[in-house]
Protein backbone atom coordinates (compact mmCIF):
# COMPACT_ATOMS: atom_id res chain seq x y z
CA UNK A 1 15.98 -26.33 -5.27
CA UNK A 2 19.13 -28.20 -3.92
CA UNK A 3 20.38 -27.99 -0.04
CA UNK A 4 23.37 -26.25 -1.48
CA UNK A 5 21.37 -23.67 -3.28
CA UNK A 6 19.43 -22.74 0.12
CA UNK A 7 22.89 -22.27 1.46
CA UNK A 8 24.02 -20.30 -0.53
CA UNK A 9 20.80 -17.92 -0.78
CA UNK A 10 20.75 -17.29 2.98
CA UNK A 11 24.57 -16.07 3.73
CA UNK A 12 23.08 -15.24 7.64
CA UNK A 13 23.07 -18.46 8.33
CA UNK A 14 25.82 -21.50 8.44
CA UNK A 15 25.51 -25.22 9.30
CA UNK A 16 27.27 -25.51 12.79
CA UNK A 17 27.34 -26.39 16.51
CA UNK A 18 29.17 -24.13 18.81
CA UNK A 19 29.65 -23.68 22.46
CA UNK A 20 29.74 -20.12 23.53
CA UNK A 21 29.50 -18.85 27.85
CA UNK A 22 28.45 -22.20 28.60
CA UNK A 23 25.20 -21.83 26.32
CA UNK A 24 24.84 -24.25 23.38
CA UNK A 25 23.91 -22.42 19.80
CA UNK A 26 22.68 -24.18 16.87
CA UNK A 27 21.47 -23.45 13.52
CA UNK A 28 18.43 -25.91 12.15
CA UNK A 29 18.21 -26.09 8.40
CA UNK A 30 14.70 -27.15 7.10
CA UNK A 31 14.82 -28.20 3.45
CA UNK A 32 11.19 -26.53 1.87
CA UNK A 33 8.91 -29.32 -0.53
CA UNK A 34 6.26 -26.42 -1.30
CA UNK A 35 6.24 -23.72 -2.89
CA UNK A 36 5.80 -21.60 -0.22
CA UNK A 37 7.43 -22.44 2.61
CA UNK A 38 8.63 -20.82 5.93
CA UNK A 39 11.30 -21.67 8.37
CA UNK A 40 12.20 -20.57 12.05
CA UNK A 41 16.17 -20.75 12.99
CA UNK A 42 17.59 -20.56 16.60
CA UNK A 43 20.91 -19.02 17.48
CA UNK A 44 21.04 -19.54 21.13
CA UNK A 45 19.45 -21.88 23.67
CA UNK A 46 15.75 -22.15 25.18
CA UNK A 47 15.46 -19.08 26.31
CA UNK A 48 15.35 -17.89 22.73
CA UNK A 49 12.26 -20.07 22.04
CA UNK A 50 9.38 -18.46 21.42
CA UNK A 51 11.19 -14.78 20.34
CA UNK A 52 10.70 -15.43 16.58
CA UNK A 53 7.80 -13.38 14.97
CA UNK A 54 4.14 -14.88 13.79
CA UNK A 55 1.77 -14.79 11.47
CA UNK A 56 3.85 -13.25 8.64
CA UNK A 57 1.71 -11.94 6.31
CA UNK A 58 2.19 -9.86 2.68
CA UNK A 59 -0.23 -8.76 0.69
CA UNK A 60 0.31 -6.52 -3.32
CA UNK A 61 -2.33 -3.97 -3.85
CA UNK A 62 -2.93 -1.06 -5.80
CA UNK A 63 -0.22 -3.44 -8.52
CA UNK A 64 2.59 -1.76 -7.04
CA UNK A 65 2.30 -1.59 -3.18
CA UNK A 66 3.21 -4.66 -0.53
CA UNK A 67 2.13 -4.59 2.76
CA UNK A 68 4.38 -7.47 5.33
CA UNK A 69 2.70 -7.66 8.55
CA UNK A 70 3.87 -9.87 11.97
CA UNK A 71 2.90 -10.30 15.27
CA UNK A 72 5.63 -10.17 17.85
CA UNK A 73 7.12 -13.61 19.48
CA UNK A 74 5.07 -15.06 22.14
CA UNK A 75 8.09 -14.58 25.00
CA UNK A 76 9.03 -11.61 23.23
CA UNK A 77 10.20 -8.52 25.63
CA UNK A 78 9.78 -5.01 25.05
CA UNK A 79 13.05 -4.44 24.27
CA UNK A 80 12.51 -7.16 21.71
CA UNK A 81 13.25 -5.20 17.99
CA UNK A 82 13.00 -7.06 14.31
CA UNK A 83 13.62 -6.17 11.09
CA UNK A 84 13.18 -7.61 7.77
CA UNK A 85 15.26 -8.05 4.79
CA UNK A 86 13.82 -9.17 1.15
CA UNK A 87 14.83 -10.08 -2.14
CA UNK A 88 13.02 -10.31 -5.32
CA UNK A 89 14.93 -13.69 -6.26
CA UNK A 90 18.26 -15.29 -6.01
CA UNK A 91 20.76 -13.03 -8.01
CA UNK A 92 19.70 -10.01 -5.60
CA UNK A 93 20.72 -9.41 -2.72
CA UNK A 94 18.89 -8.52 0.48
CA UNK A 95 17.74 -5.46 1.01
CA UNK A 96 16.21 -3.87 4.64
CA UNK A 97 12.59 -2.08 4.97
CA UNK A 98 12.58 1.36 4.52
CA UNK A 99 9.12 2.07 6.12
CA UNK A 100 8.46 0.07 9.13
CA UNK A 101 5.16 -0.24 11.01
CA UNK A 102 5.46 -0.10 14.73
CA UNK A 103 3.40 -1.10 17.90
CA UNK A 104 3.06 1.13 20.96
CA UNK A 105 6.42 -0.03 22.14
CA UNK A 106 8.29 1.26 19.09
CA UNK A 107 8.86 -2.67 18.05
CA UNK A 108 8.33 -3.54 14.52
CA UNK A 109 5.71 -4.98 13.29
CA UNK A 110 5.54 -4.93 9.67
CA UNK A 111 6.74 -3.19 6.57
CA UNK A 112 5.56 -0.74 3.61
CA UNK A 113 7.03 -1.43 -0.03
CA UNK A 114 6.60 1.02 -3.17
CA UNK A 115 7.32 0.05 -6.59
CA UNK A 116 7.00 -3.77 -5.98
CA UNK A 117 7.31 -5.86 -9.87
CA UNK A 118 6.26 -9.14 -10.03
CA UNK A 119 7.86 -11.52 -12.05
CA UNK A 120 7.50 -15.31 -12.00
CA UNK A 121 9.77 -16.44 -9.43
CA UNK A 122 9.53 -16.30 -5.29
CA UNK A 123 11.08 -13.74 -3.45
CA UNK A 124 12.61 -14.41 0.02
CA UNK A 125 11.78 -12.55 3.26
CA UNK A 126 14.20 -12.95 6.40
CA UNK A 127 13.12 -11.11 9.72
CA UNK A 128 15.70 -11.39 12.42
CA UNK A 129 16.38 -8.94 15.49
CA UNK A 130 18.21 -8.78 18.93
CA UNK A 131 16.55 -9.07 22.72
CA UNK A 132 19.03 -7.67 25.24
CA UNK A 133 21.76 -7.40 22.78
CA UNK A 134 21.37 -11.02 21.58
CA UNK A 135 20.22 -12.68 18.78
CA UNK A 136 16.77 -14.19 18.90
CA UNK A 137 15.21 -16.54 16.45
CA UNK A 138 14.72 -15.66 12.52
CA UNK A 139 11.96 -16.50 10.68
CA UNK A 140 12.04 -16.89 6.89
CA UNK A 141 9.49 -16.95 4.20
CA UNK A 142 9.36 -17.64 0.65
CA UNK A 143 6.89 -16.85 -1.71
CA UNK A 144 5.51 -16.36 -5.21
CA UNK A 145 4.69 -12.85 -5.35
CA UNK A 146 1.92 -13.28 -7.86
CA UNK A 147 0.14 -15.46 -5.12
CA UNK A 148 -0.36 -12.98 -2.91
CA UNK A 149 -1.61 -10.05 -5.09
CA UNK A 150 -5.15 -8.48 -4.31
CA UNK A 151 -6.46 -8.03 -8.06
CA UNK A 152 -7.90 -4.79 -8.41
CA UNK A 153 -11.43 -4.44 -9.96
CA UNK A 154 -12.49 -4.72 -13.04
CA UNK A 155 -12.20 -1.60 -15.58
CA UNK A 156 -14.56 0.46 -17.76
CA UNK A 157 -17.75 -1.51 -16.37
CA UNK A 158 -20.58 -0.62 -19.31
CA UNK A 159 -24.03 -1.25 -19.39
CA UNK A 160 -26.03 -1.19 -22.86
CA UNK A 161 -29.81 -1.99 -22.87
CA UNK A 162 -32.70 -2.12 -25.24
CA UNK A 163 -35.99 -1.95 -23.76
CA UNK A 164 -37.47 -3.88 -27.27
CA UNK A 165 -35.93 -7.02 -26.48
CA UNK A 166 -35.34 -6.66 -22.72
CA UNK A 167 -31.38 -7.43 -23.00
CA UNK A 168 -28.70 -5.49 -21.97
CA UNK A 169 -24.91 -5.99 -22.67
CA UNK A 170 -22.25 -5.76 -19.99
CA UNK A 171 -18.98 -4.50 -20.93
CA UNK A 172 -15.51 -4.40 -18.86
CA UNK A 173 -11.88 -4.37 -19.44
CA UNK A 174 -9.78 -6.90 -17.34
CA UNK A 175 -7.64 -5.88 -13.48
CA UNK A 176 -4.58 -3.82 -14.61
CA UNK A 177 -2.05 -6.02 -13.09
CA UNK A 178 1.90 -5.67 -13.58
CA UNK A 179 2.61 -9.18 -15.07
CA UNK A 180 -0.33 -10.35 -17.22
CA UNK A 181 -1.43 -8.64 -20.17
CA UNK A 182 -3.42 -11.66 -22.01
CA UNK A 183 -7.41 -11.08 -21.33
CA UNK A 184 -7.52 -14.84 -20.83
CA UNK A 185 -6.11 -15.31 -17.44
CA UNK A 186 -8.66 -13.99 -16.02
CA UNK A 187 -12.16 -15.12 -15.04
CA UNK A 188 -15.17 -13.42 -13.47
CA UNK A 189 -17.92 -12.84 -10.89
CA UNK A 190 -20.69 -11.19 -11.26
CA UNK A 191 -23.58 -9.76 -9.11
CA UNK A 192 -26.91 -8.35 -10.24
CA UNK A 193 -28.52 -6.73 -7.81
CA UNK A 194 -32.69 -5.81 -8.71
CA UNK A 195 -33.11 -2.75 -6.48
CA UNK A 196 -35.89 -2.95 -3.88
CA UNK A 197 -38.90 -0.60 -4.74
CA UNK A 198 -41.15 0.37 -1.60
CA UNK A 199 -43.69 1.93 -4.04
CA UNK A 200 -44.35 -1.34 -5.80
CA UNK A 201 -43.63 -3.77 -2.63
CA UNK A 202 -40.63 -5.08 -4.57
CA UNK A 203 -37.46 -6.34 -2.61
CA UNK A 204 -33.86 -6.74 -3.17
CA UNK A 205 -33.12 -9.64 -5.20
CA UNK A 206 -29.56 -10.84 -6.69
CA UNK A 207 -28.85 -12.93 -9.54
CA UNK A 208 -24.50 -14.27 -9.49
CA UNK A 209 -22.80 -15.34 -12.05
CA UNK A 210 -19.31 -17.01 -11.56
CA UNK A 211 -16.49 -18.55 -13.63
CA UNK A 212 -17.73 -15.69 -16.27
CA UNK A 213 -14.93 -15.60 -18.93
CA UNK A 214 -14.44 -13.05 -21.79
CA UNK A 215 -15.32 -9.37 -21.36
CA UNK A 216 -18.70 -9.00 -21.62
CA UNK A 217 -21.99 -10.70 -20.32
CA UNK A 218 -25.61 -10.46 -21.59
CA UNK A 219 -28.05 -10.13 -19.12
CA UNK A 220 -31.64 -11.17 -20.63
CA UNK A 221 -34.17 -10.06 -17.70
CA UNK A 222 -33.95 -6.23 -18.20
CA UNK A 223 -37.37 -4.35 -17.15
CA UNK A 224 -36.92 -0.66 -17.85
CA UNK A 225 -40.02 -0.54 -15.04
CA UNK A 226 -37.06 -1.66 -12.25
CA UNK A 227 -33.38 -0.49 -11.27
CA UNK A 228 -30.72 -2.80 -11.34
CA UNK A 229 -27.22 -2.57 -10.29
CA UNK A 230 -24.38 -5.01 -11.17
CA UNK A 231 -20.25 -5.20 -9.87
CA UNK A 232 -17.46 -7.51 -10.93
CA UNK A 233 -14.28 -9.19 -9.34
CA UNK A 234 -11.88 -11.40 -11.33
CA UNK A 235 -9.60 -14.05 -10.05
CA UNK A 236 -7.11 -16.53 -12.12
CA UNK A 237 -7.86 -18.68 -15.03
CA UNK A 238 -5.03 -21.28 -15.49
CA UNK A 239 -2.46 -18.50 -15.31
CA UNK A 240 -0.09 -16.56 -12.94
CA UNK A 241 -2.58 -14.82 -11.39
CA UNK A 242 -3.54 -14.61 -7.20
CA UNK A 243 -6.33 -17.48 -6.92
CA UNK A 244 -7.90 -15.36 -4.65
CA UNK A 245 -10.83 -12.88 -5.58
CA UNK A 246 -9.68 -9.52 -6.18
CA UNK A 247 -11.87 -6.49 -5.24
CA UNK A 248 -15.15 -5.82 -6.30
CA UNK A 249 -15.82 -3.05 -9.12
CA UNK A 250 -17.76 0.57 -8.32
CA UNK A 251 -21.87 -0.66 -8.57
CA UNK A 252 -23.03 0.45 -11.73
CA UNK A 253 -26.89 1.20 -11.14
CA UNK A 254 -29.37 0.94 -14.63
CA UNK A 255 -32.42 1.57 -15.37
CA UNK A 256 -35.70 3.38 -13.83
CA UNK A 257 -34.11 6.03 -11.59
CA UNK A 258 -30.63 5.00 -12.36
CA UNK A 259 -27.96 7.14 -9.98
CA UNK A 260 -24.63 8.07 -11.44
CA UNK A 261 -21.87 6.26 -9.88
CA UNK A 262 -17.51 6.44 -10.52
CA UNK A 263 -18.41 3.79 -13.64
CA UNK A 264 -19.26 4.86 -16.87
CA UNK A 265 -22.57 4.20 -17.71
CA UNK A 266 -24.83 4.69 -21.23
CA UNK A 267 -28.40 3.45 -21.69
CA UNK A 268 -29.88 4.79 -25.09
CA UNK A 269 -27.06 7.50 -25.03
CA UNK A 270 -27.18 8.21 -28.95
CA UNK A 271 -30.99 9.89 -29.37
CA UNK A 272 -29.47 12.15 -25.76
CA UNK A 273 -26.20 12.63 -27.67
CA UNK A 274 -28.47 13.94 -30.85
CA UNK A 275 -31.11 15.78 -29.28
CA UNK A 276 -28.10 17.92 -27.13
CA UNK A 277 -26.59 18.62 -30.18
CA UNK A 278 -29.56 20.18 -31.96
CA UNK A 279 -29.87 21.85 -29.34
CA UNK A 280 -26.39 22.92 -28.89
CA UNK A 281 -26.71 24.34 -32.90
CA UNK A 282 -30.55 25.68 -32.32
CA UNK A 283 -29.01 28.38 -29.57
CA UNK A 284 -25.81 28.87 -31.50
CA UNK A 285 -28.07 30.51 -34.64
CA UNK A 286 -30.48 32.28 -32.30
CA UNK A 287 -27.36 33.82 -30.25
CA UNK A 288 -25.57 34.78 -33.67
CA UNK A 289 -29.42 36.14 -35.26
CA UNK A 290 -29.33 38.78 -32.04
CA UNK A 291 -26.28 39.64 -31.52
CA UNK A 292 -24.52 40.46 -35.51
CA UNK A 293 -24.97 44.02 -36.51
CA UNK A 294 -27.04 44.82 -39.98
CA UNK A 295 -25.26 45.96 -42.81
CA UNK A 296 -26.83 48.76 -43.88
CA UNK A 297 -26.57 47.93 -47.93
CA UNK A 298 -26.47 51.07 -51.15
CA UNK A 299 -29.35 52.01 -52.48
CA UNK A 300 -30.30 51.03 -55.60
CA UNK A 301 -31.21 54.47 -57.81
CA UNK A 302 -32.53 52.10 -60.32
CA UNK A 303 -35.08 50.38 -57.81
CA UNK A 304 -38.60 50.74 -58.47
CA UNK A 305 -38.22 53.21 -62.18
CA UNK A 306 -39.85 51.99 -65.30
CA UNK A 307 -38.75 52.95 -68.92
CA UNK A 308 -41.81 55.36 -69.08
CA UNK A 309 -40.10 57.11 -66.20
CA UNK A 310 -37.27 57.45 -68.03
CA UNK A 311 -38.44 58.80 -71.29
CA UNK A 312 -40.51 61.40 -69.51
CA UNK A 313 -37.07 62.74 -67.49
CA UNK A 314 -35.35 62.42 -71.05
CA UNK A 315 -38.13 64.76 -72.77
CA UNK A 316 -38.03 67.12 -69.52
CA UNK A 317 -34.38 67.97 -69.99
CA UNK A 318 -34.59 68.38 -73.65
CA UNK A 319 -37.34 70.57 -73.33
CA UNK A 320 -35.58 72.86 -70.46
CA UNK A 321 -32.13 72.61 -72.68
CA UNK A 322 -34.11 74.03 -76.37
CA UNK A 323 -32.57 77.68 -77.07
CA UNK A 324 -35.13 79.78 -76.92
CA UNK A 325 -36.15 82.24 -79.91
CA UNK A 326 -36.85 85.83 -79.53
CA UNK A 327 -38.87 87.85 -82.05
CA UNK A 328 -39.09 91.34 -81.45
CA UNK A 329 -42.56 92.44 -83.37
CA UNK A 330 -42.40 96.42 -84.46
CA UNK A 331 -45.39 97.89 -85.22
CA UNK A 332 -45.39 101.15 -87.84
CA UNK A 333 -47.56 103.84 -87.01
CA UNK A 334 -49.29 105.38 -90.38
């Protein structure tokens, strides 16, 4: 970046010497060589030293959230108030805090940011303020925003073992960042932590593994006798990301007397998945074989008659349907 181009991104400030109640007021331009870079400007004489903030500090969380924190001048008074303007990169313009953090003297000490994007460029941070109705000196900052990001943990941490050939599969997804998509910029940590066991006199052993890449790990020491727990952090691989460490993943605890934790966890979840559901269908029938009403079904006149039956109700009603003859017999008396 040219000396004109710094010029022109910080409009506060112009190149001159001036004389004003006997006081002399400069302006000091410092041309940056890093990428992040910070610079302290006096408008008025010696007894401005020392008024400028300190230990500016920013810090992306959560993807979307900045936090910009200060200390207050070393001569600064009471009455001593700053406030800080930002810009996301040169074709913006400043724009003030909304959300300032103050100390018990009502001075400002930092600032809260929602909604923060970072994109591949580095954003400028000016914090100026007045003592007594003067100017004091302004600090400025610059810096890449992806630098100072706290990667959040890794997602979906899954553990998969098999007690035949003592293994067990990690599984995660990578930091949800707002920036980097590709799975590749990121490489991992991980901690295995063998749970202590009074019972057996076993203690607390870890096993780390760093500079993991990929999404998945295969752990090849699995006892299903012993509890294990492992968590993940990630930090940049050759990309945009924050070199730092991010934060660690929720412990994921496997194995004998494993404890539920906010990460998913399976071990031999299929034959628990099958069992619940014959289950599930074994109570279903029972409920239904109580509870439905019987259906009281016709009888059948037909059940249980043979043809004999028949042919003897056949010869009964022809018998009781035969007119009957009547002979009147008249005897003759001689």
């Amino acid at each position: 970046m040219s000396g004109s181009e710094e010029l022109n991104e910080i409009t506060l400030l112009k190149h001159k010497k001036i004389c004003h109640q006997g006081k002399f007021t400069a302006s000091v331009l410092f041309m940056p060589r890093y990428p992040n870079w910070h610079r302290k400007t006096s408008f008025q004489g010696e007894d401005m030293n020392g008024t400028a903030i300190e230990n500016f500090v920013c810090v992306i969380f959560n993807v979307s959230f900045m936090n910009c924190t200060w200390h207050v001048g070393r001569t600064a008074s009471g009455d001593t108030q700053y406030f800080l303007y930002w810009k996301n990169s040169k074709k913006e313009n400043f724009t003030g805090c909304q959300n300032y953090i103050k100390d018990n003297h009502g001075r400002h000490t930092g600032c809260r940011f929602q909604n923060v994007t970072i994109e591949n460029k580095r954003a400028h941070f000016l914090v100026n303020g007045s003592k007594s109705g003067q100017n004091i000196q302004t600090y400025e900052k610059m810096i890449f925003l992806y630098e100072i990001e706290k990667l959040t943990p890794p997602l979906n941490v899954t553990v998969s073992c098999t007690e035949v050939s003592h293994i067990c599969e990690i599984r995660w997804q990578p930091p949800h960042t707002s920036h980097v998509k590709r799975h590749a910029c990121f490489k991992y940590e991980l901690v295995i932590e063998n749970k202590a066991d009074p019972n057996k006199n076993i203690k607390t052993t870890s096993k780390m593994e760093r500079n993991v890449t990929g999404n998945s790990y295969i752990f090849e020491s699995f006892s299903a006798e012993k509890r294990y727990s492992i968590k993940i952090r990630a930090t940049d691989n050759s990309c945009l990301v924050s070199p730092s460490w991010g934060e660690w993943s929720t412990p994921v605890e496997f194995g004998k007397g494993q404890l539920t934790s906010a990460s998913s966890y399976t071990l031999f979840v299929i034959p628990v998945l099958v069992a619940s559901l014959v289950l599930f269908l074994c109570t279903v029938r029972i409920y239904l074989k109580i509870t439905s009403a019987k259906v009281p079904q016709p009888r059948n006149p037909f059940h249980g008659r043979s043809s004999m039956d028949f042919q003897i109700e056949y010869k009964n009603i022809l018998i009781k349907d035969e007119p009957e003859d009547i002979i009147t017999v008249i005897e003759e008396v001689a």
